[in-house]
Protein backbone atom coordinates (compact mmCIF):
# COMPACT_ATOMS: atom_id res chain seq x y z
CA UNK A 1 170.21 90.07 99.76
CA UNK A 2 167.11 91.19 101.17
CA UNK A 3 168.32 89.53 104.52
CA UNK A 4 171.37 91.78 104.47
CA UNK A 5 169.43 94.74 103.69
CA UNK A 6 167.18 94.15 106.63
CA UNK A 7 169.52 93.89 109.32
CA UNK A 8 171.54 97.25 107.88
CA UNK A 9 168.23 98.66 108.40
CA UNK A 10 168.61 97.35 111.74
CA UNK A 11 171.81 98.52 112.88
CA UNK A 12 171.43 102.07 111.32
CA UNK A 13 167.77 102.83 111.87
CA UNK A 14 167.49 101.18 115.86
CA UNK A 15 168.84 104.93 117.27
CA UNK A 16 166.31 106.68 115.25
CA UNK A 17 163.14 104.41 116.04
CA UNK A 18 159.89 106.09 116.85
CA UNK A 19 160.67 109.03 114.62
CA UNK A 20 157.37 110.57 112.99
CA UNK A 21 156.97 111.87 109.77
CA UNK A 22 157.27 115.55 110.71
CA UNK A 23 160.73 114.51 111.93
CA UNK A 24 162.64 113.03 108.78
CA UNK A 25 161.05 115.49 106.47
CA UNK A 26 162.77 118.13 108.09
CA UNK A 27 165.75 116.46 108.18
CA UNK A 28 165.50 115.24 104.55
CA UNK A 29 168.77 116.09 102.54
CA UNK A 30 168.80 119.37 100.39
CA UNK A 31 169.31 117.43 97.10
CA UNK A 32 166.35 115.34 97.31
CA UNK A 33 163.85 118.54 98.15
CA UNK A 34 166.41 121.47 96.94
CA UNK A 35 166.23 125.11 98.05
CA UNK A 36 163.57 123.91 100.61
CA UNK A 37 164.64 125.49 103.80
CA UNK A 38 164.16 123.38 107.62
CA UNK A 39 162.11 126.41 108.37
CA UNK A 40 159.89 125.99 105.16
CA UNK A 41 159.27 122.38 105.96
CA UNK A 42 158.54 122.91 109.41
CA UNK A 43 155.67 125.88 108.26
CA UNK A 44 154.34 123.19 105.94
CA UNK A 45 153.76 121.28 108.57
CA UNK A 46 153.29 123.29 111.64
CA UNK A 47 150.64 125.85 110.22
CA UNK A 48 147.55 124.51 109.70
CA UNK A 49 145.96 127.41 108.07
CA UNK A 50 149.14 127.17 105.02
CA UNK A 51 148.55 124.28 102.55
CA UNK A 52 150.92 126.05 99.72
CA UNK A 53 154.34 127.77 100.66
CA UNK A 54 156.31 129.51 98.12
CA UNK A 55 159.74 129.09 97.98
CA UNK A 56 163.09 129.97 96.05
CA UNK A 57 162.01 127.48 92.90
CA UNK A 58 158.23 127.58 93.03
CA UNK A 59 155.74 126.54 95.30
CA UNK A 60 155.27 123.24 97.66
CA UNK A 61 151.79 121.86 98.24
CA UNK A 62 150.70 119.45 100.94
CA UNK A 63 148.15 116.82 99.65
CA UNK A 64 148.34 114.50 102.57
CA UNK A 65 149.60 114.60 105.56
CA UNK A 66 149.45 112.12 108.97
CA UNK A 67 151.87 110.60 111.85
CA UNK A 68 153.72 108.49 109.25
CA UNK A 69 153.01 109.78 105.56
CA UNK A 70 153.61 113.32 103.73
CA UNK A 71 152.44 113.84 99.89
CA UNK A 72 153.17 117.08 98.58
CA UNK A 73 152.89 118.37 94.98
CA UNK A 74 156.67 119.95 93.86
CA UNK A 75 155.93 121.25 90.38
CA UNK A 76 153.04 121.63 87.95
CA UNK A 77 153.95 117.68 87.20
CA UNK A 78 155.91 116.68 90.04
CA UNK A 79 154.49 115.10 93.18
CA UNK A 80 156.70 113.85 96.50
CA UNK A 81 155.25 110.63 98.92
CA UNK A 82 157.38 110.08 101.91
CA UNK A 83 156.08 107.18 104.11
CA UNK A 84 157.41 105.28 107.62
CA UNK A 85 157.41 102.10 107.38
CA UNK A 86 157.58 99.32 109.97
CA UNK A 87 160.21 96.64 110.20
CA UNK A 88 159.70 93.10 111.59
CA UNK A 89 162.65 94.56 114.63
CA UNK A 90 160.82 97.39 115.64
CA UNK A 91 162.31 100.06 113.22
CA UNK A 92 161.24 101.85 110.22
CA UNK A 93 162.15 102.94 107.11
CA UNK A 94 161.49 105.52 104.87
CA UNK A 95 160.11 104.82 101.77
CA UNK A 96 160.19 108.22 99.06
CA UNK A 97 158.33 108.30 95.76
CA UNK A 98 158.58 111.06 92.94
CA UNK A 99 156.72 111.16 90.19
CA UNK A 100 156.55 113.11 87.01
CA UNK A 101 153.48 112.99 84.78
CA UNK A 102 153.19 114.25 81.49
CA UNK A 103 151.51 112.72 79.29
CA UNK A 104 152.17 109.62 81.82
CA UNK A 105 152.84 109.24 84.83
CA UNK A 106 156.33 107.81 86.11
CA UNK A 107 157.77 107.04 89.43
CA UNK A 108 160.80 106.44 90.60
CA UNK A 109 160.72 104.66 94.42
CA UNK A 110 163.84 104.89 97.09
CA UNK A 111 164.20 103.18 100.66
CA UNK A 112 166.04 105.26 103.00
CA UNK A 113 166.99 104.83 106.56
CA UNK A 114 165.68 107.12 108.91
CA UNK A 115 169.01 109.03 108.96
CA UNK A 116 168.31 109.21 104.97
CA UNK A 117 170.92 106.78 104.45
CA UNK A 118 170.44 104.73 100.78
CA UNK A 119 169.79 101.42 100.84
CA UNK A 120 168.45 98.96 98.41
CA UNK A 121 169.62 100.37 95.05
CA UNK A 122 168.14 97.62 92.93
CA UNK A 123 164.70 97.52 94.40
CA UNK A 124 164.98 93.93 96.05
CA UNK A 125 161.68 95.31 98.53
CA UNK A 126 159.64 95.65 95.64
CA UNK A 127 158.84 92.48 93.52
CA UNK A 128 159.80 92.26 89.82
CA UNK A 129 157.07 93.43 87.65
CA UNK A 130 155.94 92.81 84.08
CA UNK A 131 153.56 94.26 81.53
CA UNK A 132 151.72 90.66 81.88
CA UNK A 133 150.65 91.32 85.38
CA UNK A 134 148.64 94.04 84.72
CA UNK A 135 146.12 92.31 82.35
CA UNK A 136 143.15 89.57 82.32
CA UNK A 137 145.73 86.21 82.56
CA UNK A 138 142.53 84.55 81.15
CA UNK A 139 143.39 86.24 77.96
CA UNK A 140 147.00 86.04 77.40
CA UNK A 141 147.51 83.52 74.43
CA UNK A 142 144.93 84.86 72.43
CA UNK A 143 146.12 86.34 68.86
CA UNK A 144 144.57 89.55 69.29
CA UNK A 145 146.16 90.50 73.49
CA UNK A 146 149.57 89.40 71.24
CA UNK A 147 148.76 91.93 68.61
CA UNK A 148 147.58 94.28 71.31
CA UNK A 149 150.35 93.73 73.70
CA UNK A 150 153.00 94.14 70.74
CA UNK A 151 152.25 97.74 70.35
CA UNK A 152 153.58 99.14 73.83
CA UNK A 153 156.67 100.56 73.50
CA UNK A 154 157.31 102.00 77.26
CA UNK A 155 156.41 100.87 80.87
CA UNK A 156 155.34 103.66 82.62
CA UNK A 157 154.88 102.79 86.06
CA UNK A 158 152.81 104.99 88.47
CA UNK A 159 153.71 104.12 92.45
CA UNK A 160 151.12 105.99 95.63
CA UNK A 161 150.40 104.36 98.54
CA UNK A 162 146.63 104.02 98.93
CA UNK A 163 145.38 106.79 101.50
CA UNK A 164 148.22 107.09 102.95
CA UNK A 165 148.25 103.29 104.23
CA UNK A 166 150.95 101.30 103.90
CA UNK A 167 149.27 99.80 100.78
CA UNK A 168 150.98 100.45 97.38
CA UNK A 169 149.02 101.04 94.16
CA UNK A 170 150.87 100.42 90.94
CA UNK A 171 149.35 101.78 87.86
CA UNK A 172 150.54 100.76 84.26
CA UNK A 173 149.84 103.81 83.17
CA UNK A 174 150.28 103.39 79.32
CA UNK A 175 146.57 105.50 78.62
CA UNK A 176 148.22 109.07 77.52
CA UNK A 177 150.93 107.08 75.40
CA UNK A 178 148.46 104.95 72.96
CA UNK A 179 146.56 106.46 69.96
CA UNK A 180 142.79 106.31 70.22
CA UNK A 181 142.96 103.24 68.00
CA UNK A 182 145.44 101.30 69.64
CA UNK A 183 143.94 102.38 73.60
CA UNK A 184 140.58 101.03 71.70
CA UNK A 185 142.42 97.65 71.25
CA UNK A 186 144.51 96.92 74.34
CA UNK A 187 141.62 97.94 76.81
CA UNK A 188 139.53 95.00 76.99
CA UNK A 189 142.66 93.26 78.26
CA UNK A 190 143.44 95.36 81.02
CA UNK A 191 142.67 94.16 84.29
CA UNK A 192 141.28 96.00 87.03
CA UNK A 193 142.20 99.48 85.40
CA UNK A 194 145.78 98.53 84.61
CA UNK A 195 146.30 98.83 88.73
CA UNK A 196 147.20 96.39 91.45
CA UNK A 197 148.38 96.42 94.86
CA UNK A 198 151.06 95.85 97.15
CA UNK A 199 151.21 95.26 100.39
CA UNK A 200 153.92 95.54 102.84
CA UNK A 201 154.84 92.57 105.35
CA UNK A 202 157.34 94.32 107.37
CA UNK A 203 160.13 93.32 105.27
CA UNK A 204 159.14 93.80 101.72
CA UNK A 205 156.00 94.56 99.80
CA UNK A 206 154.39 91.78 98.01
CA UNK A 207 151.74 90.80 95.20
């Protein structure tokens, strides 16, 4: 499968190659960004002196911004990453990541050809990913990571590619869910801050 979806990316994306970030933001469908104008986009990135521009449902921040990666803030608890990404054939793709926090965060993540086509529906570029990867293995058959483990009810997953690299951090961000009590419990178990990292190999990213 992953095959396949590599070589669509292929065939669709070989026109578009050497496309920069300023250029499939702008031409980023309307239901993905809605009411947000070409011309707004291109004053969020053109003017230097504008890191917030109002709009029809709010306001748009930039956060981050560079040849091949935008992250903008979209709501009070809704950030936007868009990042190029390089193929083993000398395209990219586009990989897009919202995220709503409340009292978590959660992300949903989308590959897109650089003519925004969808590809990859069930997430074959990203590998499968458990509650169990994101604490100490040293302590996984002890009674009390069970016990621990056992309480966690969701799995909040928080996706943003490390400065803007094409390194992705993936936070189980299960903090703001947990009582004091039970956070008290399950974080001596945690490893490395309930984060680890992804990296991309020009065909999919891997642990």
């Amino acid at each position: 499968m992953k095959q396949y979806i590599l070589l669509l990316f292929s065939c669709i994306a070989f026109m578009g190659y050497g496309q920069k970030i300023d250029d499939v933001f702008r031409t980023m469908p309307d239901e993905l960004l809605p009411a947000f104008s070409e011309a707004n986009k291109t004053m969020l990135l053109v003017d230097t002196s504008l890191s917030v521009i109002p709009y029809a449902l709010g306001e748009i921040e930039k956060l981050e911004y560079s040849d091949t990666f935008l992250s903008i803030r979209t709501s009070e608890v809704g950030t936007m990453q868009i990042k190029l990404l390089p193929l083993m054939n000398n395209t990219q793709i586009i990989a897009l990541i919202k995220t709503v926090c409340g009292r978590v965060c959660d992300s949903d993540v989308r590959f897109f050809t650089e003519s925004w086509e969808e590809v990859d529906k069930n997430n074959s570029l990203l590998p499968s990913l458990s509650t169990q990867v994101f604490f100490d293995k040293s302590k996984l058959d002890t009674p009390e990571f069970k016990w621990a483990v056992s309480h966690i009810d969701i799995f909040p997953l928080h996706f943003q590619f490390k400065n803007g690299s094409n390194v992705l951090e993936v936070k189980f961000d299960i903090e703001g869910h947990l009582s004091p009590q039970d956070l008290k419990k399950i974080k001596p178990y945690l490893y490395n801050d309930a984060t680890i990292e992804l990296s991309w190999n020009k065909s999919s990213f891997v642990y």
